[in-house]
Protein backbone atom coordinates (compact mmCIF):
# COMPACT_ATOMS: atom_id res chain seq x y z
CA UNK A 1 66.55 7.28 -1.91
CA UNK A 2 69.52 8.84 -3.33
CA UNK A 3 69.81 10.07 -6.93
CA UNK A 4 71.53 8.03 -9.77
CA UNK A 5 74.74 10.42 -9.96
CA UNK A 6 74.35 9.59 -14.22
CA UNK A 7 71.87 11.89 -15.42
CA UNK A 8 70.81 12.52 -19.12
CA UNK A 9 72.38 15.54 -20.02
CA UNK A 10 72.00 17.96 -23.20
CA UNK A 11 75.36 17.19 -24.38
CA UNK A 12 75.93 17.08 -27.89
CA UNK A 13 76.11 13.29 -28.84
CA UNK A 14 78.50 14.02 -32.08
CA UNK A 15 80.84 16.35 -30.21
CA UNK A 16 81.08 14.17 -27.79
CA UNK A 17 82.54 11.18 -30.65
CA UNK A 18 83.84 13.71 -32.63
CA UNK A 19 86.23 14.16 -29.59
CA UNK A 20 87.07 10.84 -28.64
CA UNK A 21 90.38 9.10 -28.59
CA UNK A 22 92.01 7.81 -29.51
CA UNK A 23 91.33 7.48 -33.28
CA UNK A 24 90.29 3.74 -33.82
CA UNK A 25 88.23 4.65 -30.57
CA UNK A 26 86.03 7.60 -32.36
CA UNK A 27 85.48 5.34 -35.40
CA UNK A 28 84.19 2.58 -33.58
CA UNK A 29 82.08 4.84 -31.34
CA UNK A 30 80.60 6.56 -34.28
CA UNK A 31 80.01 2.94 -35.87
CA UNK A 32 78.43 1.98 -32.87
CA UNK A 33 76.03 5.17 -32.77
CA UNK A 34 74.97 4.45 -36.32
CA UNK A 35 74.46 0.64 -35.21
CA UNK A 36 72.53 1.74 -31.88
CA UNK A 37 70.65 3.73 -33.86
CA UNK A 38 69.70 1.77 -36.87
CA UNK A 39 68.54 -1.29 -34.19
CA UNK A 40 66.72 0.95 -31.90
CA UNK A 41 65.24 3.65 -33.95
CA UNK A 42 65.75 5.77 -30.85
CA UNK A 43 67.96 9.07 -30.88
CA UNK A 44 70.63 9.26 -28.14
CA UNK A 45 71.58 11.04 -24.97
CA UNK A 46 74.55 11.38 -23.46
CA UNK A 47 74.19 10.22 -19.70
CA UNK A 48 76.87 12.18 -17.64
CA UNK A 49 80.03 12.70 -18.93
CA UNK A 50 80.38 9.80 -21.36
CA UNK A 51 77.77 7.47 -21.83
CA UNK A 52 75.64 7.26 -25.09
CA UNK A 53 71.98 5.94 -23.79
CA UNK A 54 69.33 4.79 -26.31
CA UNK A 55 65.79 4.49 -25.01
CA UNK A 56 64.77 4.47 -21.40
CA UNK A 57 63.58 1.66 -18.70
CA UNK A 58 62.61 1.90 -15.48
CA UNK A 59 64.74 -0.14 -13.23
CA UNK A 60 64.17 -1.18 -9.71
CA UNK A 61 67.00 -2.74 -7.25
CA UNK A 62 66.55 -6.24 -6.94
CA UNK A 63 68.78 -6.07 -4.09
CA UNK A 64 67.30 -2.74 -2.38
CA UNK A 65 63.96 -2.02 -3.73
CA UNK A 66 63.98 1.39 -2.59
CA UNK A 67 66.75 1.77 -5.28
CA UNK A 68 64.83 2.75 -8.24
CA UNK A 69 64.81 5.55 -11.25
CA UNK A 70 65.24 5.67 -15.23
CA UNK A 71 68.02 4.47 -17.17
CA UNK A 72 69.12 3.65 -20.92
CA UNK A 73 67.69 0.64 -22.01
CA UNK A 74 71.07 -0.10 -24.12
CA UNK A 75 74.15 2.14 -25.05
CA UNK A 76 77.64 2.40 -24.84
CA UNK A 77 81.14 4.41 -23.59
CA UNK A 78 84.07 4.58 -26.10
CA UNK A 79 86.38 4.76 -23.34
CA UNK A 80 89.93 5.19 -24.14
CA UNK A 81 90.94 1.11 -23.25
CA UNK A 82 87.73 -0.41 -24.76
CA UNK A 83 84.03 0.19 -25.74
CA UNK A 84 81.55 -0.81 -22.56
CA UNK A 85 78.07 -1.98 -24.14
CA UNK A 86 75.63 -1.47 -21.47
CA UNK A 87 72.21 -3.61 -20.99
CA UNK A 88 73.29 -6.39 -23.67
CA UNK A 89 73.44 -9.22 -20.51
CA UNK A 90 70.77 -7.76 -18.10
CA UNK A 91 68.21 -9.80 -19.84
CA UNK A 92 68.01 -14.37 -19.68
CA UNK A 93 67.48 -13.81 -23.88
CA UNK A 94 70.91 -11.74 -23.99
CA UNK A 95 72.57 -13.50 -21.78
CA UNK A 96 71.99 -16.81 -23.73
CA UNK A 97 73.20 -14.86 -27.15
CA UNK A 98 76.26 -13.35 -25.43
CA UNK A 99 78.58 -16.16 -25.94
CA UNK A 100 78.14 -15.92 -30.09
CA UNK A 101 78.97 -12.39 -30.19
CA UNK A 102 82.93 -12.94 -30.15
CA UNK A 103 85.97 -11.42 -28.39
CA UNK A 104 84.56 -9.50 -25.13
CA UNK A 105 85.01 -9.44 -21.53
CA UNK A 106 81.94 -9.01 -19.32
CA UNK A 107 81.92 -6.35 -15.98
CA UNK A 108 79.16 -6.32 -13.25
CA UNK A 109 76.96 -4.48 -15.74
CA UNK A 110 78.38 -4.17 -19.00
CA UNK A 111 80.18 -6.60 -21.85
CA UNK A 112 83.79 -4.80 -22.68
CA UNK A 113 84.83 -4.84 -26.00
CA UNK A 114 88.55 -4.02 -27.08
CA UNK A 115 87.57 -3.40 -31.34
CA UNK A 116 84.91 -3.44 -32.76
CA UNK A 117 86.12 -5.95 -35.78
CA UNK A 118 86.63 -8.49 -33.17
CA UNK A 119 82.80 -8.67 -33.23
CA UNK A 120 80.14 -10.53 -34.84
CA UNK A 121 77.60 -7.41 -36.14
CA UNK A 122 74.70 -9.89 -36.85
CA UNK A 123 75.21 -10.73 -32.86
CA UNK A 124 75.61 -7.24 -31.60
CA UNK A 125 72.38 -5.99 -33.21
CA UNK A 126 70.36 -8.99 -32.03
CA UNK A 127 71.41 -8.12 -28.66
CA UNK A 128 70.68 -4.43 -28.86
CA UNK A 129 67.05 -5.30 -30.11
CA UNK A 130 66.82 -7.43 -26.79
CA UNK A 131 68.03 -4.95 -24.74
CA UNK A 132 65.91 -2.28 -26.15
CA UNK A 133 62.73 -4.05 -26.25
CA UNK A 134 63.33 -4.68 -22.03
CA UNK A 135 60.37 -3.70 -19.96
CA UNK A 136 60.26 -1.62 -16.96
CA UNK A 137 61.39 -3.72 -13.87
CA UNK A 138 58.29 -4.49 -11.92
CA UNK A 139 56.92 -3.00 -8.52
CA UNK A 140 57.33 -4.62 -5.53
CA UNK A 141 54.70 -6.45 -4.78
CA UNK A 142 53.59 -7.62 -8.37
């Protein structure tokens, strides 16, 4: 099986939003690792080089089950075009919610969101408690 190529690091989680930009970009990222953090309870990691992961899940491939490892049950990337909200859709709960929680786009894995005021808050933290509460993908087999 080959490695996920995003690995937890021991990157300093405020560094890394204290260096984000542009501006509006670092405030919303550091509004959205207060927000994370207040829903989850959970302290972050940085996975690779820009990805701030709250909690942990084991996930298996539903497509190759020999695909497998451990991954952030929520979190997000302040990239420089838009913030990418991870593990907010992965779950039929969030899914079903994701259509109150305002202006977004949605990728193969993540909902994109441009600013963070375009948001509904109430929404966003009801989907981070879903996401955080996922269990670990099942075995094959059970």
């Amino acid at each position: 099986m080959a490695e996920n190529k995003t690995q937890p690091t021991d990157a300093d989680v405020a560094a890394y939003l204290d260096a984000v930009t542009p501006g509006k970009r670092r405030e919303d990222g550091i509004a959205l690792d207060a927000i994370f953090r207040d829903v989850t309870g959970e302290e972050p990691v940085m996975c690779g080089p820009s990805i701030v992961g709250y909690g942990r899940y084991r996930y298996r491939s539903p497509v190759n089950p020999r695909s497998h490892g451990e991954w952030p049950a929520t979190g997000f990337s302040p990239r420089k075009s838009q913030l990418s909200l991870y593990g907010l859709k992965d779950l039929p709960e969030g899914a079903k919610l994701l259509p109150q929680l305002g202006k977004y786009t949605e990728g193969a894995g993540c909902v994109y969101v441009r600013r963070l005021e375009n948001i509904d808050e109430a929404v966003l933290r009801r989907l981070i408690a879903i996401a955080a509460a996922r269990p670990d993908d099942p075995a094959p087999g059970s």
